[in-house]
Structure formats: C-alpha cells, structure tokens
N, C-alpha and C. Protein backbone atom coordinates (compact mmCIF):
# COMPACT_ATOMS: atom_id res chain seq x y z
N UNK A 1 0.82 -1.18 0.00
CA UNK A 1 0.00 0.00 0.00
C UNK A 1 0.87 1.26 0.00
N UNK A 2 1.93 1.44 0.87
CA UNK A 2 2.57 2.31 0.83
C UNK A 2 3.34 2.93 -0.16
N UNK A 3 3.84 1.73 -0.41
CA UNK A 3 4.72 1.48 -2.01
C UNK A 3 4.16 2.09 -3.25
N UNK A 4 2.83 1.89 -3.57
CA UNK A 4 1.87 2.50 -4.39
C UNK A 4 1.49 3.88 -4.41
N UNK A 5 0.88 4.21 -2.75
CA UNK A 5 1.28 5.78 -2.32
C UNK A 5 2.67 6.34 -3.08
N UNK A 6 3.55 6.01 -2.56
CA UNK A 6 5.03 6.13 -2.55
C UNK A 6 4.65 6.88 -4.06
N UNK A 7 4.69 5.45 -4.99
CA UNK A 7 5.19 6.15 -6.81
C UNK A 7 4.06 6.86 -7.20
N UNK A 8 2.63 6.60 -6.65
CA UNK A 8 1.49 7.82 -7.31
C UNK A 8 1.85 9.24 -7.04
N UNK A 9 2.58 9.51 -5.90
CA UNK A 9 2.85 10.45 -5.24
C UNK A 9 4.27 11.36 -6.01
N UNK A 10 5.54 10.06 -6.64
CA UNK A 10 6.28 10.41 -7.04
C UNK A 10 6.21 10.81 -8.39
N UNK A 11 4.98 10.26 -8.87
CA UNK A 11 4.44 10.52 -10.77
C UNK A 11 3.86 11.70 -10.90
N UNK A 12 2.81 12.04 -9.65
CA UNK A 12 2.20 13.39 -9.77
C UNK A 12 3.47 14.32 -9.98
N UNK A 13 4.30 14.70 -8.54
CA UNK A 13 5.35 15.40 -8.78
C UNK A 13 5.68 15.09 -9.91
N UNK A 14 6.33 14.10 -10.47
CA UNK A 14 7.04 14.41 -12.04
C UNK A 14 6.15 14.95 -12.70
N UNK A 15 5.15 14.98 -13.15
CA UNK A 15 4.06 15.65 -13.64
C UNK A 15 3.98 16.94 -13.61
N UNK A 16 3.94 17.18 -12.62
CA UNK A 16 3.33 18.47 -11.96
C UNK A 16 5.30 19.37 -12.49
N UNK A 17 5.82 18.99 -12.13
CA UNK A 17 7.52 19.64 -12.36
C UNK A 17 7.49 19.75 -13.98
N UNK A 18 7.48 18.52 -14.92
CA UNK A 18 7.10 18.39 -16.20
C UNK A 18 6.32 19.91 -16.95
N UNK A 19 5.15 19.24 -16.21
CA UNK A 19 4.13 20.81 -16.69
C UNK A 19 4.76 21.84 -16.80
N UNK A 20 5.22 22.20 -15.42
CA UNK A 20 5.80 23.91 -15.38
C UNK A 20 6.92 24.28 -16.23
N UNK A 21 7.87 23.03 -16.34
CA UNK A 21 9.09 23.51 -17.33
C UNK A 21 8.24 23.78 -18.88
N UNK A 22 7.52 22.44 -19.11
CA UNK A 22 7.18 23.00 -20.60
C UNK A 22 6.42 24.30 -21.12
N UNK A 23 5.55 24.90 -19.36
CA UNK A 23 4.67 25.64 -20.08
C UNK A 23 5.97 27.00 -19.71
N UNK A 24 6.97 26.77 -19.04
CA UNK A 24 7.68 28.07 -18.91
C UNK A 24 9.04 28.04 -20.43
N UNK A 25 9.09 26.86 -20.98
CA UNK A 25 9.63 27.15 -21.81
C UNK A 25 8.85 27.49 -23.25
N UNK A 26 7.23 27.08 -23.04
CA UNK A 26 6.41 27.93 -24.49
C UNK A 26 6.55 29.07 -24.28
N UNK A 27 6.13 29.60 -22.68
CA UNK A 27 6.18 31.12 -22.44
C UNK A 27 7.71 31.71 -23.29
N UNK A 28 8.36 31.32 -23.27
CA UNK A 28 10.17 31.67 -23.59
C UNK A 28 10.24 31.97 -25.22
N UNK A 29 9.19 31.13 -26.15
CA UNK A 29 9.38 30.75 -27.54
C UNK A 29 8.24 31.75 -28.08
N UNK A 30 7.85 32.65 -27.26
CA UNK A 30 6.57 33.29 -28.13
C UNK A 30 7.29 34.41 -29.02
N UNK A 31 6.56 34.98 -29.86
CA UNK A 31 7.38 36.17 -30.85
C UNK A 31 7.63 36.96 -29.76
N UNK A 32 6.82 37.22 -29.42
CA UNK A 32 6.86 38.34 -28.28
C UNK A 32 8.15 38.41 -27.06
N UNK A 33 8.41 37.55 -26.51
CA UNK A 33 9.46 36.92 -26.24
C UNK A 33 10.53 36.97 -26.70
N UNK A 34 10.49 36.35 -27.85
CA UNK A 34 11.71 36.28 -28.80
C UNK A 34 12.53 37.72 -29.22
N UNK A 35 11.10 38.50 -29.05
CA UNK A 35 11.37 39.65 -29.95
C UNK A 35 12.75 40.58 -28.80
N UNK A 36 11.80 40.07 -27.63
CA UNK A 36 12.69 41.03 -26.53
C UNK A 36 13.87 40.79 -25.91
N UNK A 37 14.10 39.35 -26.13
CA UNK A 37 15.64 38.97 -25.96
C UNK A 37 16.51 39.41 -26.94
N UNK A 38 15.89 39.28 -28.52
CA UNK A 38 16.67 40.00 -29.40
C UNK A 38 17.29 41.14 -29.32
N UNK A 39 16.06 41.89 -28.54
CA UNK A 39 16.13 43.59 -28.38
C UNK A 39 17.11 43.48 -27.26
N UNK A 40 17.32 42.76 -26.63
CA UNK A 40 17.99 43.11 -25.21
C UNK A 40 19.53 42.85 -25.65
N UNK A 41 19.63 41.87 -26.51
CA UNK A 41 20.80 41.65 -26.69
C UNK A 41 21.39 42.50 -27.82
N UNK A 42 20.53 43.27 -28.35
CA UNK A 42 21.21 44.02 -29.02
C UNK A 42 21.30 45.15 -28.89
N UNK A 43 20.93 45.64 -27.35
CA UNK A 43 21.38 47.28 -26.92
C UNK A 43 22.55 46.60 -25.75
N UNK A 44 22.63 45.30 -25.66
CA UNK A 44 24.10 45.02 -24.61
C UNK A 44 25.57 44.99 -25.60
N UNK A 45 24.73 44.11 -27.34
CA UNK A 45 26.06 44.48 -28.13
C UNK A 45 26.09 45.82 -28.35
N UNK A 46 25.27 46.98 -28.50
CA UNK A 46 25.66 48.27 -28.71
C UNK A 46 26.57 48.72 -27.86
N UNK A 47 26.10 48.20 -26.51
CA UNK A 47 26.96 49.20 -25.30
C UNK A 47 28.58 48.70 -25.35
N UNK A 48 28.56 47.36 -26.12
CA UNK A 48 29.60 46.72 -25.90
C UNK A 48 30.89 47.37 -27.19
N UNK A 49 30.01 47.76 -28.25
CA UNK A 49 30.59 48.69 -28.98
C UNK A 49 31.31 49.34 -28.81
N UNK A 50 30.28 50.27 -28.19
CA UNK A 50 30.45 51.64 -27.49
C UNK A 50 31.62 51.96 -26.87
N UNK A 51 31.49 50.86 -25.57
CA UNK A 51 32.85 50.82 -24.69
C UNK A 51 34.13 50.46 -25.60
N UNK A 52 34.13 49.56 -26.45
CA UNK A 52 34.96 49.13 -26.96
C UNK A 52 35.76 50.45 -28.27
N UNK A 53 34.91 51.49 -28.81
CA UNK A 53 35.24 52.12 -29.91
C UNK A 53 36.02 53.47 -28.70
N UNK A 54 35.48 53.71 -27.25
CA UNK A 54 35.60 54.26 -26.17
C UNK A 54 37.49 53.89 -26.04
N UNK A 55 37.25 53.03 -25.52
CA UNK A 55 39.01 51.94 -25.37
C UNK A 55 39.85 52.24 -26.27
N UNK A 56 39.13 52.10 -27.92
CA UNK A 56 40.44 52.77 -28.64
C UNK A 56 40.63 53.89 -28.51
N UNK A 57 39.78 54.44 -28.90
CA UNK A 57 39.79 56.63 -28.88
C UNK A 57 40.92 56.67 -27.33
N UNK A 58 40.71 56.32 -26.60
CA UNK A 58 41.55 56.56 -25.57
C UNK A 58 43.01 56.16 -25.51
N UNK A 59 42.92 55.10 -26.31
CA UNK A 59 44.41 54.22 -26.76
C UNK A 59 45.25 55.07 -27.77
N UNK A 60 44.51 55.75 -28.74
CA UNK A 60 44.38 56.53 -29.98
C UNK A 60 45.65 57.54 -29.21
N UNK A 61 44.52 58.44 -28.60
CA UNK A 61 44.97 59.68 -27.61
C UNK A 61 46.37 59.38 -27.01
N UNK A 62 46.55 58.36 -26.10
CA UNK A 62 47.37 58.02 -25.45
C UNK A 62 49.46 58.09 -26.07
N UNK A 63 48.65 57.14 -26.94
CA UNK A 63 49.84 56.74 -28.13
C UNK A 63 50.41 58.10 -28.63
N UNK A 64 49.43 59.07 -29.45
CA UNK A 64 49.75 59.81 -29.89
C UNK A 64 50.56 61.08 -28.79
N UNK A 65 50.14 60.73 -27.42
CA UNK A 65 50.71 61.69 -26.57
C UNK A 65 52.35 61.55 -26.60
N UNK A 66 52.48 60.10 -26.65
CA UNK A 66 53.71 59.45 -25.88
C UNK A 66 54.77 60.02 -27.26
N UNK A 67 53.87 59.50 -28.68
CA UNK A 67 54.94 59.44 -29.88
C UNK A 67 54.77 61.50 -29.82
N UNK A 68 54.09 61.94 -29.80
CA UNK A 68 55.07 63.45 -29.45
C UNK A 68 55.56 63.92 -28.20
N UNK A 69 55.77 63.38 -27.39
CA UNK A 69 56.47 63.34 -26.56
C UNK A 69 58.08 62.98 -26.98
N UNK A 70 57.56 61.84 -27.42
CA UNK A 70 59.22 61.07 -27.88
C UNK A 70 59.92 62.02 -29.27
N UNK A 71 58.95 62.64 -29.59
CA UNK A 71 59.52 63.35 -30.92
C UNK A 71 59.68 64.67 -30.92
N UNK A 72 59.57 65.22 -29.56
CA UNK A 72 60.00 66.33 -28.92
C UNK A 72 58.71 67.39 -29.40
N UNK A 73 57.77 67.17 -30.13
CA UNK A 73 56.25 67.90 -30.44
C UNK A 73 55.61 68.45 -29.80
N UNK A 74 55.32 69.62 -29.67
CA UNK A 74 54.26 69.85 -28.76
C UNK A 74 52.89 70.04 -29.60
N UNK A 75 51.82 69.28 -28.72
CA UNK A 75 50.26 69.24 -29.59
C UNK A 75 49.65 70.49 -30.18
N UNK A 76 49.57 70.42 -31.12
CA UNK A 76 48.83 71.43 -32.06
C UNK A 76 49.74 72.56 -32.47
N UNK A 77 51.04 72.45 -32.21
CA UNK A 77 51.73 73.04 -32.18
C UNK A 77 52.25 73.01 -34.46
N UNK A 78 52.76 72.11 -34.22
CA UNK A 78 53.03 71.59 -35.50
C UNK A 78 53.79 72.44 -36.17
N UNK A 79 54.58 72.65 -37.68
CA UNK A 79 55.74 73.59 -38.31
C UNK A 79 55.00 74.39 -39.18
N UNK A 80 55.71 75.27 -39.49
CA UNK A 80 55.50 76.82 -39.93
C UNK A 80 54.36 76.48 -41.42
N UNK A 81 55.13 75.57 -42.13
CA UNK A 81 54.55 74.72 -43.57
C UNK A 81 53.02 74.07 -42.90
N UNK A 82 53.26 73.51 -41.81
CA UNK A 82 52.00 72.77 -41.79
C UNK A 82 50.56 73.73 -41.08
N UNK A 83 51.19 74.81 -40.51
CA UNK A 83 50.21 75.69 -40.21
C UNK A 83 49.42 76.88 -41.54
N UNK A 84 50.64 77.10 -42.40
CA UNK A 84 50.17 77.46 -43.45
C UNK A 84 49.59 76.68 -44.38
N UNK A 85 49.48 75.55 -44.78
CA UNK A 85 48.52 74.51 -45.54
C UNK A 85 47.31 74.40 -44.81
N UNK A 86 46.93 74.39 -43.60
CA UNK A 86 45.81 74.57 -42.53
C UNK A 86 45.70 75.56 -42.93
N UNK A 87 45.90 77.19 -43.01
CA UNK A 87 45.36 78.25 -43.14
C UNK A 87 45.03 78.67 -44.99
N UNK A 88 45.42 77.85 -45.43
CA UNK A 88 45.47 78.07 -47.10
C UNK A 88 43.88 78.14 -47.38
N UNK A 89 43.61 78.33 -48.42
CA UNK A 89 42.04 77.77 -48.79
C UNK A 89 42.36 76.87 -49.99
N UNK A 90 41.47 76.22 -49.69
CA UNK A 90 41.18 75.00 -50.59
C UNK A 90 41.07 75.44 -52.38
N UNK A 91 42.08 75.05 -53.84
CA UNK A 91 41.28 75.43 -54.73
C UNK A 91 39.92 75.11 -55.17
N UNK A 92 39.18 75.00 -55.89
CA UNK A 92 37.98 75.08 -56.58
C UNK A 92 38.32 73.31 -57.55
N UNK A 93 37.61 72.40 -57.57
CA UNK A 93 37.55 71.31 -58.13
C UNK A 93 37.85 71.97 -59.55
N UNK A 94 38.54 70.90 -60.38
CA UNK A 94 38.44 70.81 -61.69
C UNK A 94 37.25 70.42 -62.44
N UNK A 95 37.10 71.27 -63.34
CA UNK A 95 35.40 70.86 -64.36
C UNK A 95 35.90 70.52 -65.38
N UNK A 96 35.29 69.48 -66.06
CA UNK A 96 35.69 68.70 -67.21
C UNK A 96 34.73 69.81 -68.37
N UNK A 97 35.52 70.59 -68.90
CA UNK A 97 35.39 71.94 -69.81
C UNK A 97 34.42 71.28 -71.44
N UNK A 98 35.01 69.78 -71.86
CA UNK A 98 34.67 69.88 -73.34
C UNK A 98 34.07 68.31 -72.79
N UNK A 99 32.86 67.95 -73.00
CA UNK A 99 31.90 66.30 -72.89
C UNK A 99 32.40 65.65 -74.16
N UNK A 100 32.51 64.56 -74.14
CA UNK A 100 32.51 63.58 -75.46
C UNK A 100 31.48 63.31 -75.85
N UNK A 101 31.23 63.62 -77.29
CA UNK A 101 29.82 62.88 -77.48
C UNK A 101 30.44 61.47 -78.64
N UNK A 102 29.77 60.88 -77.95
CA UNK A 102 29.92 59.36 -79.13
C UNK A 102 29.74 59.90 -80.71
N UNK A 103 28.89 60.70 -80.65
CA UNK A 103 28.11 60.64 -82.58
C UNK A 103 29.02 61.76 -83.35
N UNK A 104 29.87 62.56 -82.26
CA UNK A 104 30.62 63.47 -83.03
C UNK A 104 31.83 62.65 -84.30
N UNK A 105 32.05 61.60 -84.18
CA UNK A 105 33.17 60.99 -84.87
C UNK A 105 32.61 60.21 -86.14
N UNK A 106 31.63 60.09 -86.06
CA UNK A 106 31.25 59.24 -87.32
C UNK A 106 30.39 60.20 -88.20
C-alpha cells in the first residue's frame, strides 16, 4: 500500500515539475518573447561597442601623446609649412570643360 502511495505520489510530482518547465519554456518561444531577448541583446552588443570604440579613442589619444612626446612635439603646435597649408584655402575642383559625345566621330 505504501509502495503504491510512494510512486502515485512520485508521478504526480514528475508531472506536476514536467508541466511547469514546458509551459515556462512555451512562455520563452513566443514572438513576443523572442522579440525582446533580441532587443535586449542588441542594446548590450551596442553598449559593448560603445565601450569598446571608447578603449580605442583613448588608446588613440594616449599613443599619440607618448609618440610626441618622444619626438619632442608639442600638440597642435606643429611647423611653420604645416600651419600654413591649414590656413590656405582649398582650390575650386576641376570641371571637365569639353563632354565627349559618341556621334561626333562618325
């Protein structure tokens, strides 16, 4: 008698444990669901970007401190030539003056 108790008792539980995983893993598979893990994971890869494009710019900075440092530079400072090409103005693009026409040759 007991014995019987015993496994009816131990089947419900499996049952009853059974149920909840499957109905918490339909809950998991709905679009709706789906949609928001997508979304979630793709404002954690943004941030992860972020930090990461963050890390270089700072590495960027860094480097460039040390190599004018080492090259005796001071920032923004730069030579007489390179401040005057900065202050120059830009010429005016070249315009292609005469078009080809195909039908002119025959």
């Amino acid at each position: 008698m007991f014995r019987r108790t015993f496994w009816f008792t131990a089947g419900a539980a499996a049952g009853v444990w059974a149920t909840t995983k499957v109905q918490s893993r339909l809950r998991r598979l709905t679009p709706e669901s789906l949609a928001a893990q997508a979304a979630d994971k793709a404002v954690e890869a943004g941030h992860r970007i972020k930090e990461f494009a963050l890390d270089v710019r700072a590495g960027m900075a860094q480097r460039e401190g040390e190599l004018n440092e080492a090259l005796g530079l001071e920032a923004g400072a730069g030579t007489e030539h390179e401040r005057e090409l900065v202050a120059r103005p830009r010429p005016a693009p070249l315009t292609q003056k005469h078009t080809y026409n195909r039908n002119e040759d025959h």
